[in-house]
PDB file of N, CA and C in Angstrom:
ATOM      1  N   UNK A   1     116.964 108.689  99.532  1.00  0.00           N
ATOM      2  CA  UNK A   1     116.309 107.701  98.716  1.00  0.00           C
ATOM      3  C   UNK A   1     116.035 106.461  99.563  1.00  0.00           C
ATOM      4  N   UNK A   2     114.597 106.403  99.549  1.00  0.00           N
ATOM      5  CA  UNK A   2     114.753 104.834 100.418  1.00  0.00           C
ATOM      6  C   UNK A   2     114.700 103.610  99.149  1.00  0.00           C
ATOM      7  N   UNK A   3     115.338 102.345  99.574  1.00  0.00           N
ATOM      8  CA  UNK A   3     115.950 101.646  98.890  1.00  0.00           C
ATOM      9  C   UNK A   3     114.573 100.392  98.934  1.00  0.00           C
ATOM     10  N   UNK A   4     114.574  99.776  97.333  1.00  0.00           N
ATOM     11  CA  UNK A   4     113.373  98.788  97.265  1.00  0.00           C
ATOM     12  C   UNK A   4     113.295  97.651  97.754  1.00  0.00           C
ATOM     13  N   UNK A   5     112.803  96.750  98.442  1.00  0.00           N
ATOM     14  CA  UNK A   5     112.155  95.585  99.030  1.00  0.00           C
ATOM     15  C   UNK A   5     112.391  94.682  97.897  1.00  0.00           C
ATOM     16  N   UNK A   6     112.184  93.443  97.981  1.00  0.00           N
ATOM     17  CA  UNK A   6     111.770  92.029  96.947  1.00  0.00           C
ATOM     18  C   UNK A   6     110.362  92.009  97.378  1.00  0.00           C
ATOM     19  N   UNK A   7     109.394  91.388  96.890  1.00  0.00           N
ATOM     20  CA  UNK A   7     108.212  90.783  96.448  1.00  0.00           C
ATOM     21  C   UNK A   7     107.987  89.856  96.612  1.00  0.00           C
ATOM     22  N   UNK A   8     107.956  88.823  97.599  1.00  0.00           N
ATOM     23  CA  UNK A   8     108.048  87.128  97.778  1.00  0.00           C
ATOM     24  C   UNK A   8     106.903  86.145  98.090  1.00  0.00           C
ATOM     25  N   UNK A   9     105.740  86.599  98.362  1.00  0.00           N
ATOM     26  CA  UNK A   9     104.563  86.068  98.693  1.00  0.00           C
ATOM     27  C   UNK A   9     103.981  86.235  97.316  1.00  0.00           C
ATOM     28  N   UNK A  10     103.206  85.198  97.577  1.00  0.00           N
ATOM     29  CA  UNK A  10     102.492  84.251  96.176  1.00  0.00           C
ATOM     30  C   UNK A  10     101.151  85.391  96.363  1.00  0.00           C
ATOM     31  N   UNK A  11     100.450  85.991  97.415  1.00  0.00           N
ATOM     32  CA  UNK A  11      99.223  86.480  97.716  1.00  0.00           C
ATOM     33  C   UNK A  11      99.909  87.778  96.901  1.00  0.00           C
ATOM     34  N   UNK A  12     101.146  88.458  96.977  1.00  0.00           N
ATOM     35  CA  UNK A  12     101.360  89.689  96.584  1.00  0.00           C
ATOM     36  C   UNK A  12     101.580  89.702  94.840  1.00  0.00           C
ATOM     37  N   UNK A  13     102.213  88.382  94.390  1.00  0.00           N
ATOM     38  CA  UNK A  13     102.532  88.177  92.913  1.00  0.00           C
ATOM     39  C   UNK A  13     101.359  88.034  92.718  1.00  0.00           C
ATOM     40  N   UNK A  14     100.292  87.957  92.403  1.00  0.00           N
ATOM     41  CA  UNK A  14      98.200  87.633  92.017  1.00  0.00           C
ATOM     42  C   UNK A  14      98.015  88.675  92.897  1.00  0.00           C
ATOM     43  N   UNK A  15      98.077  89.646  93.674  1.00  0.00           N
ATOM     44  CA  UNK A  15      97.880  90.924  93.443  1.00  0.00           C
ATOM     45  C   UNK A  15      98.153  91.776  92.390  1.00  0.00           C
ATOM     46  N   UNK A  16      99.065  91.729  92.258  1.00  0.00           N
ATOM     47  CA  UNK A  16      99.937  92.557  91.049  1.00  0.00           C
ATOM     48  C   UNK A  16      99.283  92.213  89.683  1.00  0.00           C
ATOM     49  N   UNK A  17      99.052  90.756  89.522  1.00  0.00           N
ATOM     50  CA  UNK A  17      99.106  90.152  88.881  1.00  0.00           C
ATOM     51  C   UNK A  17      97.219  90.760  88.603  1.00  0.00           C
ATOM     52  N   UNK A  18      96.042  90.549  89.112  1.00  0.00           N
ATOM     53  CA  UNK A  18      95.076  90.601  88.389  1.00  0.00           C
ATOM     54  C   UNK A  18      94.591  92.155  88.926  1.00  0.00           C
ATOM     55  N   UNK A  19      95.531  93.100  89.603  1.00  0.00           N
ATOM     56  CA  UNK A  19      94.989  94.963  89.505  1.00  0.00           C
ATOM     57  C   UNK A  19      95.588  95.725  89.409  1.00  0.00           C
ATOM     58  N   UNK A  20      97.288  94.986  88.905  1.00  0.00           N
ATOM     59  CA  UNK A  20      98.031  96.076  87.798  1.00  0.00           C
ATOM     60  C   UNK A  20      97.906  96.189  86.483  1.00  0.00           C
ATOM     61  N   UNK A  21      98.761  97.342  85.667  1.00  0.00           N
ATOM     62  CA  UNK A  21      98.617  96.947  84.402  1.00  0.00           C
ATOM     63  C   UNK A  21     100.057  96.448  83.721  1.00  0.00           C
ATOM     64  N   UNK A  22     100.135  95.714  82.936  1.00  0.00           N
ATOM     65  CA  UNK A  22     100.904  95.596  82.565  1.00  0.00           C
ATOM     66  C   UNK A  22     101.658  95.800  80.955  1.00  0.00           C
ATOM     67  N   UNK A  23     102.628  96.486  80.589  1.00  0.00           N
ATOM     68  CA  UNK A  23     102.734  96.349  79.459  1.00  0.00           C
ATOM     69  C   UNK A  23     104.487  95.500  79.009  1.00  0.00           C
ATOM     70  N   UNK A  24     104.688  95.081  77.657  1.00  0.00           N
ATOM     71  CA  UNK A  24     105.501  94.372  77.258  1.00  0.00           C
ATOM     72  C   UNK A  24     106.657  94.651  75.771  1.00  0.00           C
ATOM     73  N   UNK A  25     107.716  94.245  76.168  1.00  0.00           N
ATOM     74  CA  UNK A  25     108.814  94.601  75.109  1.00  0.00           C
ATOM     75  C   UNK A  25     109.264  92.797  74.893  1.00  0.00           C
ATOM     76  N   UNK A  26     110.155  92.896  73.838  1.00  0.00           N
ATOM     77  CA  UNK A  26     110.430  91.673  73.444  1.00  0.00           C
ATOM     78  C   UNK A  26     110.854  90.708  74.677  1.00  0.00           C
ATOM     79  N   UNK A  27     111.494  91.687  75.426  1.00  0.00           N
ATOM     80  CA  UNK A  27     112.791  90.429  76.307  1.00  0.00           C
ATOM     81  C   UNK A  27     111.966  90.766  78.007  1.00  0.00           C
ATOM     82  N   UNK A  28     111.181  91.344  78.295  1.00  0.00           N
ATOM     83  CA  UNK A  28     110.999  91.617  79.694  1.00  0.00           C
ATOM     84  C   UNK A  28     108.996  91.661  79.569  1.00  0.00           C
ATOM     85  N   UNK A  29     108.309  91.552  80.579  1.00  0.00           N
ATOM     86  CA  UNK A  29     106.728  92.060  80.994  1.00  0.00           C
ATOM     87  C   UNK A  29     106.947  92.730  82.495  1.00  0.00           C
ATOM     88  N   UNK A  30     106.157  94.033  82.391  1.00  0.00           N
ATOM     89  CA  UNK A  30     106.090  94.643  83.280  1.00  0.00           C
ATOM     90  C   UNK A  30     104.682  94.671  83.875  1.00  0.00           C
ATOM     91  N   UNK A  31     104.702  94.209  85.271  1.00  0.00           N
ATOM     92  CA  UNK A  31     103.521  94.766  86.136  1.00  0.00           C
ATOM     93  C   UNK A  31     103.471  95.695  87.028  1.00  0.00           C
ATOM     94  N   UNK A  32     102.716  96.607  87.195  1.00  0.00           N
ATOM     95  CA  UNK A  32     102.989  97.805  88.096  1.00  0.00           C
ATOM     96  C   UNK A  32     101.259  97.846  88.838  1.00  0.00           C
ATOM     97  N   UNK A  33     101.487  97.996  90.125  1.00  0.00           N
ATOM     98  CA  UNK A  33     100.319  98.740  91.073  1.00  0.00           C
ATOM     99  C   UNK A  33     100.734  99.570  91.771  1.00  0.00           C
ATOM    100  N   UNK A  34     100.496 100.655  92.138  1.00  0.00           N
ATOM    101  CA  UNK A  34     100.508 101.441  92.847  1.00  0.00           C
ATOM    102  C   UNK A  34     100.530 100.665  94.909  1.00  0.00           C
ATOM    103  N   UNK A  35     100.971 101.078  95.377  1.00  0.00           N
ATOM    104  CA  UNK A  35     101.036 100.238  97.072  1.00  0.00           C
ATOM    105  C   UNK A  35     101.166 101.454  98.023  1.00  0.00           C
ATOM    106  N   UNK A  36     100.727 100.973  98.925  1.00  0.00           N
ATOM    107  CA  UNK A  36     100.416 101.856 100.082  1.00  0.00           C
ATOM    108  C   UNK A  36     101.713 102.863 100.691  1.00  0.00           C
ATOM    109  N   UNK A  37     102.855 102.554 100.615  1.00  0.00           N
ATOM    110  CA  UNK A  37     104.427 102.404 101.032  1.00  0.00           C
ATOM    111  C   UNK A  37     104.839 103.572 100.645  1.00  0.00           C
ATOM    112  N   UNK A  38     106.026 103.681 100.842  1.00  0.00           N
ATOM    113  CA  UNK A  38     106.987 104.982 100.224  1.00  0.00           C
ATOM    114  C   UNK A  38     108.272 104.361  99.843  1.00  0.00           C
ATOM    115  N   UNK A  39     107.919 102.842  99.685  1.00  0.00           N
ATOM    116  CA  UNK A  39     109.125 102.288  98.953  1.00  0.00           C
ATOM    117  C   UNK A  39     108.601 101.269  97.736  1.00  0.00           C
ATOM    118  N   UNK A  40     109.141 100.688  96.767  1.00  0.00           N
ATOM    119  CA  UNK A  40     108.955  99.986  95.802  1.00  0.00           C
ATOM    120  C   UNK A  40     108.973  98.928  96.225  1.00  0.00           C
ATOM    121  N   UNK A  41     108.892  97.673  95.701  1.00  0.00           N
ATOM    122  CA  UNK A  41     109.005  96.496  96.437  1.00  0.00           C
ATOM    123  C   UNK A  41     108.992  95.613  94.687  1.00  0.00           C
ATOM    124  N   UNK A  42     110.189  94.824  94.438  1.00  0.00           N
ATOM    125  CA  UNK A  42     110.224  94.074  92.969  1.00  0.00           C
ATOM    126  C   UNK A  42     110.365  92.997  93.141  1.00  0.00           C
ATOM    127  N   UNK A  43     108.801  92.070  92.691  1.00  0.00           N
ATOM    128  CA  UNK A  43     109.544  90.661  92.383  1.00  0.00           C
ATOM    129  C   UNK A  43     109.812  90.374  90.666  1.00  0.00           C
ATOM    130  N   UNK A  44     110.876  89.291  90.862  1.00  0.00           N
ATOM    131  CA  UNK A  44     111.124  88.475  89.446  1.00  0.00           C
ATOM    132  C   UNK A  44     110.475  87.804  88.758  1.00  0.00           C
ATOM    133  N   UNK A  45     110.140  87.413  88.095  1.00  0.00           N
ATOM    134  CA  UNK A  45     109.742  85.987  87.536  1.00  0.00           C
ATOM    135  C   UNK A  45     110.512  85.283  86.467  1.00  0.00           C
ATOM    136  N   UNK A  46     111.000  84.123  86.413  1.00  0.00           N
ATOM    137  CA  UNK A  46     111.403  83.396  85.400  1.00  0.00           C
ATOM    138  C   UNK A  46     111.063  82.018  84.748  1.00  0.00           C
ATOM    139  N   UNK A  47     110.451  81.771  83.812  1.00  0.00           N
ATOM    140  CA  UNK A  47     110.199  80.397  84.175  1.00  0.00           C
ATOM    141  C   UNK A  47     110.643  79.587  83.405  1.00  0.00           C
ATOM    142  N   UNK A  48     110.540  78.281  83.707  1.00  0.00           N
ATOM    143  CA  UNK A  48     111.399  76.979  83.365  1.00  0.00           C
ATOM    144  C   UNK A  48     111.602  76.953  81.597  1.00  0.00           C
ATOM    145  N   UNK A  49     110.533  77.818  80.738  1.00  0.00           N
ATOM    146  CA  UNK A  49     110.552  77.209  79.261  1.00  0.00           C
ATOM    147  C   UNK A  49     111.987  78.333  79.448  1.00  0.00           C
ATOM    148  N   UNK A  50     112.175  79.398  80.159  1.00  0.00           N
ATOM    149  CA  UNK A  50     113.683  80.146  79.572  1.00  0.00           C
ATOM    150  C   UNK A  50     114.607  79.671  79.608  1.00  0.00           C
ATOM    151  N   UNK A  51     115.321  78.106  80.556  1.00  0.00           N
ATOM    152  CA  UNK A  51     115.728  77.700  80.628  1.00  0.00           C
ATOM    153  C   UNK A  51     116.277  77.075  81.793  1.00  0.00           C
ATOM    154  N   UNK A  52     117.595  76.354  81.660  1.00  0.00           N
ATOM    155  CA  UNK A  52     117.951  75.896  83.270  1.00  0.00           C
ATOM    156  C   UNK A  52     117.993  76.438  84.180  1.00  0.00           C
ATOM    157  N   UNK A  53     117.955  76.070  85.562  1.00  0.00           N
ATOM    158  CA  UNK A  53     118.278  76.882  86.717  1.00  0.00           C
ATOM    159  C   UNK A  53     119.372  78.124  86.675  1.00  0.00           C
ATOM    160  N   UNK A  54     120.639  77.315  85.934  1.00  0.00           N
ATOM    161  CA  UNK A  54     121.624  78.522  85.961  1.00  0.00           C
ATOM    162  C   UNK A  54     121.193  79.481  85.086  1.00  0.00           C
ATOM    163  N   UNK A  55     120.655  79.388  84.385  1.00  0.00           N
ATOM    164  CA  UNK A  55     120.631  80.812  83.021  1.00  0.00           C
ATOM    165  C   UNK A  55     119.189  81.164  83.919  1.00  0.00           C
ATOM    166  N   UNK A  56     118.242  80.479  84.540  1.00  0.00           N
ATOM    167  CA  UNK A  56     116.839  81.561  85.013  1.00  0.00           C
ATOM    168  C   UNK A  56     118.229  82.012  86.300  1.00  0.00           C
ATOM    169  N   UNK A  57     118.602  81.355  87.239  1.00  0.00           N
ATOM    170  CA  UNK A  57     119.180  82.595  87.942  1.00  0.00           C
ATOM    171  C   UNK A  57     120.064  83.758  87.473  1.00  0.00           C
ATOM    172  N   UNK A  58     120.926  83.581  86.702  1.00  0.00           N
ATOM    173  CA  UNK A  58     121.769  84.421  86.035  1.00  0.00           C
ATOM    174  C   UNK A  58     120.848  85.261  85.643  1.00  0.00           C
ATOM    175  N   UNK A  59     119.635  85.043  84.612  1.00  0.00           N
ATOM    176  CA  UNK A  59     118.576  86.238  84.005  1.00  0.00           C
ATOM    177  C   UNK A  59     118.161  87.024  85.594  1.00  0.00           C
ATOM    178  N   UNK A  60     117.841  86.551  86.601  1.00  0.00           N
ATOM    179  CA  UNK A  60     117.018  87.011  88.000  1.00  0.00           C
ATOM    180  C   UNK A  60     117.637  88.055  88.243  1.00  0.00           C
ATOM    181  N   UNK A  61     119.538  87.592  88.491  1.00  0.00           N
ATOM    182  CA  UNK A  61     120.180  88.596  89.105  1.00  0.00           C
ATOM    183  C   UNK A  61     120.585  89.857  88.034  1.00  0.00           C
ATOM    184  N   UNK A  62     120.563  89.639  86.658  1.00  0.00           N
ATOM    185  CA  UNK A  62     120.522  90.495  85.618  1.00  0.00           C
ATOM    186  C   UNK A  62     119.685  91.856  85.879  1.00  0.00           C
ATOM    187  N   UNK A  63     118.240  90.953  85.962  1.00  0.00           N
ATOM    188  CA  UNK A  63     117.433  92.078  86.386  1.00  0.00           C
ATOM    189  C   UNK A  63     117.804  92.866  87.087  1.00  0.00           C
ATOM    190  N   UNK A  64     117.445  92.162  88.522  1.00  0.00           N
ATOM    191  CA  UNK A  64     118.247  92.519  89.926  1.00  0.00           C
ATOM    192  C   UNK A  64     118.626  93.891  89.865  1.00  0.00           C
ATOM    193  N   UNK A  65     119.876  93.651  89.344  1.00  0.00           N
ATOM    194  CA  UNK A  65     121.113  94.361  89.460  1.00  0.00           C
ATOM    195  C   UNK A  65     120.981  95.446  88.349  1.00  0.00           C
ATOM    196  N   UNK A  66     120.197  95.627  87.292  1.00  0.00           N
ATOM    197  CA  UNK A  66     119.651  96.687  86.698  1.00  0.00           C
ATOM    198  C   UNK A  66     118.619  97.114  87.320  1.00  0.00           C
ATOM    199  N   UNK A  67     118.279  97.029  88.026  1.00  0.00           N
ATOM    200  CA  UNK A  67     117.205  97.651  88.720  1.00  0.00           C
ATOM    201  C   UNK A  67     117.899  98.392  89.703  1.00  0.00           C
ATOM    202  N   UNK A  68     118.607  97.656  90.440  1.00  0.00           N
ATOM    203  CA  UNK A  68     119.394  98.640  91.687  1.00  0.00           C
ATOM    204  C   UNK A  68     120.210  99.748  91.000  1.00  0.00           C
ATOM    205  N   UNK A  69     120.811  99.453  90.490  1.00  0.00           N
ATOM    206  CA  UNK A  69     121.827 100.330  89.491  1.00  0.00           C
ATOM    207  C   UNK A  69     120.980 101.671  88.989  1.00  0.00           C
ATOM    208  N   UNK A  70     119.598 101.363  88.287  1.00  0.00           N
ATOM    209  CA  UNK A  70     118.573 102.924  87.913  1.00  0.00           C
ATOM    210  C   UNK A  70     117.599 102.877  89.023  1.00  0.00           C
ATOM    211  N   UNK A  71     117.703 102.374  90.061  1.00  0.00           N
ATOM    212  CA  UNK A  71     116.616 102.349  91.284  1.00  0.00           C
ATOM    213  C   UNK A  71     116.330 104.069  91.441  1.00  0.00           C
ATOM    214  N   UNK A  72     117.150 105.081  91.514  1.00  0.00           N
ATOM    215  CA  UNK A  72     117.141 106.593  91.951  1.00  0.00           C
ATOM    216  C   UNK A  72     116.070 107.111  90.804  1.00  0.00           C
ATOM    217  N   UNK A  73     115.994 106.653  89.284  1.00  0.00           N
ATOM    218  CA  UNK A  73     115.219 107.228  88.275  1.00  0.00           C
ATOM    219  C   UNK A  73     113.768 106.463  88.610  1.00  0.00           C
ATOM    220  N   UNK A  74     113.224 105.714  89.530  1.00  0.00           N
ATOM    221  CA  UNK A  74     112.360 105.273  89.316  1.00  0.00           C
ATOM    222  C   UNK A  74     111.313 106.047  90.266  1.00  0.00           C
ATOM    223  N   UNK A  75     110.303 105.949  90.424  1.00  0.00           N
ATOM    224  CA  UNK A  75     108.992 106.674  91.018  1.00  0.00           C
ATOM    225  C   UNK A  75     108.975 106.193  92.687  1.00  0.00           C
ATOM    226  N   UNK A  76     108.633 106.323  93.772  1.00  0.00           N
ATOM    227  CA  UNK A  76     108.496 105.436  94.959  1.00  0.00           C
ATOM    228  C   UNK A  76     107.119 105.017  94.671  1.00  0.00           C
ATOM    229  N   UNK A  77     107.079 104.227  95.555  1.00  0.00           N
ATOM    230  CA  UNK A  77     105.413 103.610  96.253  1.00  0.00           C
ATOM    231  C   UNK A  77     104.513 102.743  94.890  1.00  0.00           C
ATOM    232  N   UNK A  78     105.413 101.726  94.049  1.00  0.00           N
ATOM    233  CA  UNK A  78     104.916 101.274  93.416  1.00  0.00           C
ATOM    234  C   UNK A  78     105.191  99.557  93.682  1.00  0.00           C
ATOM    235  N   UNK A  79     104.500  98.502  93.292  1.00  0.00           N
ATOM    236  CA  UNK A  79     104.880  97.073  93.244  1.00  0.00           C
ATOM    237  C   UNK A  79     104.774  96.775  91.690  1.00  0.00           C
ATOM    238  N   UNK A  80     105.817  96.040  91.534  1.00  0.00           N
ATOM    239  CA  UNK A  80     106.759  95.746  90.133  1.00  0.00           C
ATOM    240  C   UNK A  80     107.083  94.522  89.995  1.00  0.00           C
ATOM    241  N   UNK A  81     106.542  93.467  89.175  1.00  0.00           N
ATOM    242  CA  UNK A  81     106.484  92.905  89.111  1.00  0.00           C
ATOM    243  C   UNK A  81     107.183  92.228  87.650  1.00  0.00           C
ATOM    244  N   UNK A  82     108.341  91.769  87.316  1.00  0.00           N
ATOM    245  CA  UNK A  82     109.516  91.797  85.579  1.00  0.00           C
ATOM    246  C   UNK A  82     109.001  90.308  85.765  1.00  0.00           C
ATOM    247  N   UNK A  83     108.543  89.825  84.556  1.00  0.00           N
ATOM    248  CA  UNK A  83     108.638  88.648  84.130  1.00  0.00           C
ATOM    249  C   UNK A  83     109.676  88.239  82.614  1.00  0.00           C
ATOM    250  N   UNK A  84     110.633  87.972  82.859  1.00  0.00           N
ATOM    251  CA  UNK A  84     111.768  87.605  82.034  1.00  0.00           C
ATOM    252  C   UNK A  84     110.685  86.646  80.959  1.00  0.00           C
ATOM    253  N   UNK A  85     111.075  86.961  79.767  1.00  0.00           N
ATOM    254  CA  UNK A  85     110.278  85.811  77.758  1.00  0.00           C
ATOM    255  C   UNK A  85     111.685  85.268  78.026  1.00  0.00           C
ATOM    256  N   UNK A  86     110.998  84.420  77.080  1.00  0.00           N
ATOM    257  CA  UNK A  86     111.734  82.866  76.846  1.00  0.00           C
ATOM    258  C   UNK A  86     112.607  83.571  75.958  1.00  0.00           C
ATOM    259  N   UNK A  87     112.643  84.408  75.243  1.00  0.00           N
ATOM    260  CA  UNK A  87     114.009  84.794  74.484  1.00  0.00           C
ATOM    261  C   UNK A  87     115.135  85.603  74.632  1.00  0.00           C
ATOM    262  N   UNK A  88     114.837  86.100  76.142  1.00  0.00           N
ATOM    263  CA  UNK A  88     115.953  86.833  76.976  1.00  0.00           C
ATOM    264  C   UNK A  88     117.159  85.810  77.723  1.00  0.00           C
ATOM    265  N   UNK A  89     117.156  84.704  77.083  1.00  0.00           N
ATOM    266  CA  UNK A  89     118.147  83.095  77.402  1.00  0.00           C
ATOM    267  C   UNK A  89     119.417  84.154  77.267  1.00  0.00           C
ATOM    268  N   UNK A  90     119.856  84.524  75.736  1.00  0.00           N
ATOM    269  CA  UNK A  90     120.912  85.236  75.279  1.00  0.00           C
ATOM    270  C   UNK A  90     121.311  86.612  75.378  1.00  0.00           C
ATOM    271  N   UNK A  91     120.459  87.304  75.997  1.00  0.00           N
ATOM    272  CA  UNK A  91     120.605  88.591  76.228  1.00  0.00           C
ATOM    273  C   UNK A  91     121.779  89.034  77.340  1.00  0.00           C
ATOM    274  N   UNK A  92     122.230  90.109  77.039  1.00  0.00           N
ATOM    275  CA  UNK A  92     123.417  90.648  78.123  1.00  0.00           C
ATOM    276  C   UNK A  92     122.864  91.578  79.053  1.00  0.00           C
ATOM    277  N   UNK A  93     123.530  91.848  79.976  1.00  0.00           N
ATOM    278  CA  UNK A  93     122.685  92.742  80.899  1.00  0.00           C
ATOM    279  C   UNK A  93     122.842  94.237  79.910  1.00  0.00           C
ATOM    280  N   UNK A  94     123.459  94.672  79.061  1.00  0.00           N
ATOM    281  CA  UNK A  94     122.870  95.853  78.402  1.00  0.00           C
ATOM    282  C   UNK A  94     121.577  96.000  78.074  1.00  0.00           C
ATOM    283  N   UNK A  95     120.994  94.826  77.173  1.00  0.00           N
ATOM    284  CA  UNK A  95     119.818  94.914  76.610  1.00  0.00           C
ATOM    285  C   UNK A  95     118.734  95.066  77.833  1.00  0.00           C
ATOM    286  N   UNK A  96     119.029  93.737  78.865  1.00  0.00           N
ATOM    287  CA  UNK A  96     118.454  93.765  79.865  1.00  0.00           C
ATOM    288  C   UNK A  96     117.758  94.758  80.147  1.00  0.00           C
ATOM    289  N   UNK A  97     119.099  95.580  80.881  1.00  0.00           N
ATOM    290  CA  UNK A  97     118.597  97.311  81.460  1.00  0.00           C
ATOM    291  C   UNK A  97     118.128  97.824  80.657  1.00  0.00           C
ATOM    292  N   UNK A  98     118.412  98.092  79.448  1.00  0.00           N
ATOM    293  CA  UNK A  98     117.563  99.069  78.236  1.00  0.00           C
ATOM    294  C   UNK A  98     116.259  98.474  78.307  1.00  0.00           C
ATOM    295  N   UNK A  99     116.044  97.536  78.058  1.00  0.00           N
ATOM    296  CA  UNK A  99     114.310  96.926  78.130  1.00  0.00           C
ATOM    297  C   UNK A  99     113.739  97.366  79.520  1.00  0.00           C
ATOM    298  N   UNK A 100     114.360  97.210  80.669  1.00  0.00           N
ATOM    299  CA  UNK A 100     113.855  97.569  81.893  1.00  0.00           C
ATOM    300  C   UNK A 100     113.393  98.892  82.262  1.00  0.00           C
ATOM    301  N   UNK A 101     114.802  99.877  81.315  1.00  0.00           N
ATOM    302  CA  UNK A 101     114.264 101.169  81.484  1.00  0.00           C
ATOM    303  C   UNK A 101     112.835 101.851  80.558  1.00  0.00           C
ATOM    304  N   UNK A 102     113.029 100.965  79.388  1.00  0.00           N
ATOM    305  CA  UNK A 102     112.316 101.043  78.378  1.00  0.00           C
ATOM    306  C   UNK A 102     111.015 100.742  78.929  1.00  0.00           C
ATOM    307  N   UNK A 103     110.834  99.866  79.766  1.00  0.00           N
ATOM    308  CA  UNK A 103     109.020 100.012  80.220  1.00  0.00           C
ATOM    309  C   UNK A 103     109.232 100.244  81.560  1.00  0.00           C
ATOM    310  N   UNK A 104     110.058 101.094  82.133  1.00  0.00           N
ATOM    311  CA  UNK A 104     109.526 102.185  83.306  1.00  0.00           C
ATOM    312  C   UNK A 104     108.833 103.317  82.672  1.00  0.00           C
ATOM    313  N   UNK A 105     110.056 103.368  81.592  1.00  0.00           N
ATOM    314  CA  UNK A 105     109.338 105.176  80.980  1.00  0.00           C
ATOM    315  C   UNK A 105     107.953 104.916  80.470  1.00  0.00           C
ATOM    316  N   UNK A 106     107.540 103.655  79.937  1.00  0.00           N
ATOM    317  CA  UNK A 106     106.078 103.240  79.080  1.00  0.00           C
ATOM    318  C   UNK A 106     104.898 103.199  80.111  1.00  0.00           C
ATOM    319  N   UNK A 107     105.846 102.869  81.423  1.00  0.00           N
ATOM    320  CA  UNK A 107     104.617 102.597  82.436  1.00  0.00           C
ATOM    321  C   UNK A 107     104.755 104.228  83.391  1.00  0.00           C
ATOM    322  N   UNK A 108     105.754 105.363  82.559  1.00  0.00           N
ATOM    323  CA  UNK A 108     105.709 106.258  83.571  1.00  0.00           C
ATOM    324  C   UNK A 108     106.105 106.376  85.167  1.00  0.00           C
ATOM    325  N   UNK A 109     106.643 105.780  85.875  1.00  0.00           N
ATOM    326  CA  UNK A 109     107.294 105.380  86.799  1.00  0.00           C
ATOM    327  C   UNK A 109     108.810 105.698  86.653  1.00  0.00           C
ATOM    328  N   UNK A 110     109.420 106.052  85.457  1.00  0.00           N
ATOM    329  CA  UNK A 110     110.979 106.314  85.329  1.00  0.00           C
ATOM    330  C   UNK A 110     111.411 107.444  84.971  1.00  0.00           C
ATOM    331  N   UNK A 111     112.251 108.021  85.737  1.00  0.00           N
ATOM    332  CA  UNK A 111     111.908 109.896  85.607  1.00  0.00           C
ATOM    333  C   UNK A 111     113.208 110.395  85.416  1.00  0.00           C
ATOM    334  N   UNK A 112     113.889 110.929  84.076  1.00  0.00           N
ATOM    335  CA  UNK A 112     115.088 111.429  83.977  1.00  0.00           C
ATOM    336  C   UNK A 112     115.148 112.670  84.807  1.00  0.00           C
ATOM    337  N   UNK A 113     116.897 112.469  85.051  1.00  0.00           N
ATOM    338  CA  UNK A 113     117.148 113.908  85.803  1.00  0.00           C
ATOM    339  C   UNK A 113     117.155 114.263  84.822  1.00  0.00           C
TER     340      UNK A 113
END
């Protein structure tokens, strides 16, 4: 299994951003494009209306760390792009991951053994 990249350039987030598609659940937005690679590459997004620094980082590494954790069920060679809603402030990383897995499978990219 090769293991996924972060996403950190502003040119690659507005890639994603206006020639993926994206679809959405209450607590997470998913962007997906397809990329040249044989590895995934995920950035975050959080922004300031979700709240302070500590709760947007705490939500970041939430993700994060549900992502690494089902990284093996996911597809290679895609860019992924999670934008955390303003109402994932209170959420635990259960829901988290369930929403995360919940629009891999929507976007097809998440593949049970």
């Amino acid at each position: 299994m090769i293991f996924s990249e972060s996403l950190k350039k502003h040119k690659d987030f507005q890639n994603v951003y206006k020639k993926g598609r994206s679809l959405a659940n209450s607590v997470l937005v998913m962007y997906v494009i397809k990329n040249e690679l044989e590895r995934n590459r995920l950035g975050i997004s959080v922004s300031k209306k979700v709240g302070n620094s500590v709760v947007r980082h705490h939500l970041t590494r939430l993700v994060r760390e549900s992502y690494r954790l089902s990284e093996g069920h996911f597809r290679c060679g895609y860019d992924i792009v999670v934008i955390v809603r303003t109402g994932a402030g209170e959420k635990n990383y259960h829901e988290i991951k369930s929403a995360l897995i919940h629009l891999g499978k929507l976007h097809k990219i998440y593949k049970q053994d």
